[in-house]
N, C-alpha and C. Protein backbone atom coordinates (compact mmCIF):
# COMPACT_ATOMS: atom_id res chain seq x y z
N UNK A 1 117.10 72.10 120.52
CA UNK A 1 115.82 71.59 120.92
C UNK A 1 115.04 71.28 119.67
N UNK A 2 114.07 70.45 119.47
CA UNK A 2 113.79 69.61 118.57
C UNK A 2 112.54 69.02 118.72
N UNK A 3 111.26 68.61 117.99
CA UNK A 3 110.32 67.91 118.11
C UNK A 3 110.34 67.11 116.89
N UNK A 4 109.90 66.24 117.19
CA UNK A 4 109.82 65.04 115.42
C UNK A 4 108.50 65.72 114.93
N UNK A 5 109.02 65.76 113.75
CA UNK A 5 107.52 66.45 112.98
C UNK A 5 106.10 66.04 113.18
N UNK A 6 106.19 64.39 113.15
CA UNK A 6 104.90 64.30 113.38
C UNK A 6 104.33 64.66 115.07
N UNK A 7 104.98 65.09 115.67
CA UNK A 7 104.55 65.45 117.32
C UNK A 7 104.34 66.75 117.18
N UNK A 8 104.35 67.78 116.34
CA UNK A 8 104.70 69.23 116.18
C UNK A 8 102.93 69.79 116.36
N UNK A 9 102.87 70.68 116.52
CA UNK A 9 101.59 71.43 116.82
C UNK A 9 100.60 70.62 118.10
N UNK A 10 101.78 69.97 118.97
CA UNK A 10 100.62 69.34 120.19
C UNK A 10 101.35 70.37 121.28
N UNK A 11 101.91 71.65 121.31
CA UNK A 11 102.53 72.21 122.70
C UNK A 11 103.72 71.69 122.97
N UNK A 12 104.18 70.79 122.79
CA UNK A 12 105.46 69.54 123.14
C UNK A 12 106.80 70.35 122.94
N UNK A 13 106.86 71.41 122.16
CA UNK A 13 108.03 72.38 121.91
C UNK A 13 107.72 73.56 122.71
N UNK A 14 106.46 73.82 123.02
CA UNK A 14 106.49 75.21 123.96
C UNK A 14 106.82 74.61 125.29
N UNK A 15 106.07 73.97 125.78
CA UNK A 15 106.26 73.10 127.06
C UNK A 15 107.62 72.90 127.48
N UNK A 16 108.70 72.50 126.58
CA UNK A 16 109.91 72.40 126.50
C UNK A 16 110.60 73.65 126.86
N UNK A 17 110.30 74.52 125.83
CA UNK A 17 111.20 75.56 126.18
C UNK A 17 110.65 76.47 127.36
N UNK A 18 109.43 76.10 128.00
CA UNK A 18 109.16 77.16 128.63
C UNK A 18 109.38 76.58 130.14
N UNK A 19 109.72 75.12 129.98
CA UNK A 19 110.31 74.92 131.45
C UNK A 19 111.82 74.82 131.26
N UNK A 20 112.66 74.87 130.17
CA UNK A 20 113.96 75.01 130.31
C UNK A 20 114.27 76.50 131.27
N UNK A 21 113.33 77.54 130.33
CA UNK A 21 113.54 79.30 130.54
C UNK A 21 113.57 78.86 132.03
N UNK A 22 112.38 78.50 132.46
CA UNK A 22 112.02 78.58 133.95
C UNK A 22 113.43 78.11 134.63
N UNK A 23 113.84 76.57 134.32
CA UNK A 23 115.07 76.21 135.45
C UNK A 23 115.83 77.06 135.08
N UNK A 24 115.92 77.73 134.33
CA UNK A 24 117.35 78.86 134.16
C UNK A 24 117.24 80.15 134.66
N UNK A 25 115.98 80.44 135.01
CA UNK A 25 115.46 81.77 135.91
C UNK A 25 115.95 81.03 137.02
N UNK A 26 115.57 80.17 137.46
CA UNK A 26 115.43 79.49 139.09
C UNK A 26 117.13 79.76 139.40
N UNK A 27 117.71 79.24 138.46
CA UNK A 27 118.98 79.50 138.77
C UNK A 27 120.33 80.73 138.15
N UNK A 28 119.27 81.34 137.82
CA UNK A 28 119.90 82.65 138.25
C UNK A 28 119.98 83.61 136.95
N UNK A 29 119.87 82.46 135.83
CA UNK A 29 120.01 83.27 134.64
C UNK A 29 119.06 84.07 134.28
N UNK A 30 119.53 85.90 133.79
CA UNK A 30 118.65 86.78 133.29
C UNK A 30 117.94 86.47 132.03
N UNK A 31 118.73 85.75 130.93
CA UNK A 31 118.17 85.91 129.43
C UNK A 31 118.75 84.50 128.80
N UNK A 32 118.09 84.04 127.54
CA UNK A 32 119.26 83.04 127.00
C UNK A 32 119.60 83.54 125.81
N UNK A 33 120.24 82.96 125.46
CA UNK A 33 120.50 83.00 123.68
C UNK A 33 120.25 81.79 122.81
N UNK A 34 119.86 81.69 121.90
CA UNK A 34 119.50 80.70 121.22
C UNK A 34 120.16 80.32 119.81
N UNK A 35 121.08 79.69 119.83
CA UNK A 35 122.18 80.07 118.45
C UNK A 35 121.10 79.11 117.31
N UNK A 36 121.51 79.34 115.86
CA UNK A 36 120.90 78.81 114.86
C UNK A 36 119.59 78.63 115.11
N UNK A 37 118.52 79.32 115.41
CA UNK A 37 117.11 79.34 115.81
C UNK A 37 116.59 79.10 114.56
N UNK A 38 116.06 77.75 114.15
CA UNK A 38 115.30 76.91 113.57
C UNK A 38 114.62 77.98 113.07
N UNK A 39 113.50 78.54 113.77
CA UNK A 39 112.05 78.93 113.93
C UNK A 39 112.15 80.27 114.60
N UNK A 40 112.40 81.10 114.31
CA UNK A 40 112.76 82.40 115.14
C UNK A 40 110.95 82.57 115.55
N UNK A 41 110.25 82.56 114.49
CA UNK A 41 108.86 83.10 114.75
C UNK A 41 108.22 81.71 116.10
N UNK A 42 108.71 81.09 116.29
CA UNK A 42 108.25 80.12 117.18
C UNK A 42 108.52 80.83 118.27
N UNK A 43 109.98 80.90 118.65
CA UNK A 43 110.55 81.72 120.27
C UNK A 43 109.90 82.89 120.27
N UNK A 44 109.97 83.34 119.20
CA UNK A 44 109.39 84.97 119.38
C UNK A 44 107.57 84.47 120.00
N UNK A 45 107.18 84.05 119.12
CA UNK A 45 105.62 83.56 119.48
C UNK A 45 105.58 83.23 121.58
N UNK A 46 106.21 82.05 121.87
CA UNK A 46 106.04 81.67 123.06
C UNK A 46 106.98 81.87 123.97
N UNK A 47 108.19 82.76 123.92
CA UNK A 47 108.84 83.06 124.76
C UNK A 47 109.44 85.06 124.98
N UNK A 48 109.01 85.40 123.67
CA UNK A 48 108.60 86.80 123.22
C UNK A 48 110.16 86.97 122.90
N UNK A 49 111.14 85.91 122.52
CA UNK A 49 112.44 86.11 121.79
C UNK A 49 112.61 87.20 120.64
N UNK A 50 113.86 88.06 120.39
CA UNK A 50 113.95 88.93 119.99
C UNK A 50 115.53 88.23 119.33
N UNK A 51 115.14 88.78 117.64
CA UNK A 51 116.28 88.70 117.01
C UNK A 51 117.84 89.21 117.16
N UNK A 52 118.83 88.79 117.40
CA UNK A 52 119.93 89.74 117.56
C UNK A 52 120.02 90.18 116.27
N UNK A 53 120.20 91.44 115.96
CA UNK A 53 120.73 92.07 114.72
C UNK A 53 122.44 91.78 114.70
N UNK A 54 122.49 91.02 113.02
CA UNK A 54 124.03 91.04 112.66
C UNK A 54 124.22 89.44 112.79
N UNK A 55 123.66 88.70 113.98
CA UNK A 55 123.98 87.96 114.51
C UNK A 55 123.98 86.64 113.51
N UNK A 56 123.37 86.36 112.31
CA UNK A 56 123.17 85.31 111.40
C UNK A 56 124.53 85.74 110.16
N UNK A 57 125.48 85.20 110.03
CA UNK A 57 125.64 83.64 110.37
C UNK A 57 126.25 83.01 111.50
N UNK A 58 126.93 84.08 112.40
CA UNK A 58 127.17 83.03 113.69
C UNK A 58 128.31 84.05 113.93
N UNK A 59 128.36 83.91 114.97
CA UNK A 59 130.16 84.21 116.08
C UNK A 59 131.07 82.98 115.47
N UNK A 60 130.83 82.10 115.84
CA UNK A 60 131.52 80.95 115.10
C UNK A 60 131.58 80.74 113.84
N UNK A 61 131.18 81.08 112.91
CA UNK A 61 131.33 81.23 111.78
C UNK A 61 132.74 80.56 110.62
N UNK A 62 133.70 81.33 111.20
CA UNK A 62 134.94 80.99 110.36
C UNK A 62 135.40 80.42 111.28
N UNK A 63 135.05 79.74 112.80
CA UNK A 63 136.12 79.27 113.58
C UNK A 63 135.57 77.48 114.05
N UNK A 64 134.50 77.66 113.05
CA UNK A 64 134.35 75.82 113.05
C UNK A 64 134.89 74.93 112.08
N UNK A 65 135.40 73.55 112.31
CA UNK A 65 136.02 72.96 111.20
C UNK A 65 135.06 72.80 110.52
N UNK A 66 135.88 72.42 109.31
CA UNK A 66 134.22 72.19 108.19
C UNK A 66 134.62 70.50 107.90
């Protein structure tokens, strides 16, 4: 998920993620995960996201081509 910089600080990224969360409650999902989180302090800010410990640099890590 993504905003072009110059659109950034109008809501346009909370708005986003906070109706994705929603259709994914609606349908059934408890939690998400958010791999490579840009902005951790953003999710944390408007969705009250919590860091996985360990989790940087990835599960995938050694198992993507380069």
């Amino acid at each position: 998920m993504g905003v072009e910089e110059t659109e950034r600080g109008r809501g346009i990224g909370a708005a986003l993620l906070v109706a994705s969360l929603v259709d994914m409650a609606s349908r059934g999902y408890a939690y998400a995960v958010i791999g490579g989180a840009g902005s951790v302090e953003f999710y944390a800010k408007v969705a009250g996201a919590v860091e996985i410990a360990g989790s940087v640099p990835g599960f995938y890590r050694d198992r993507l081509q380069k």
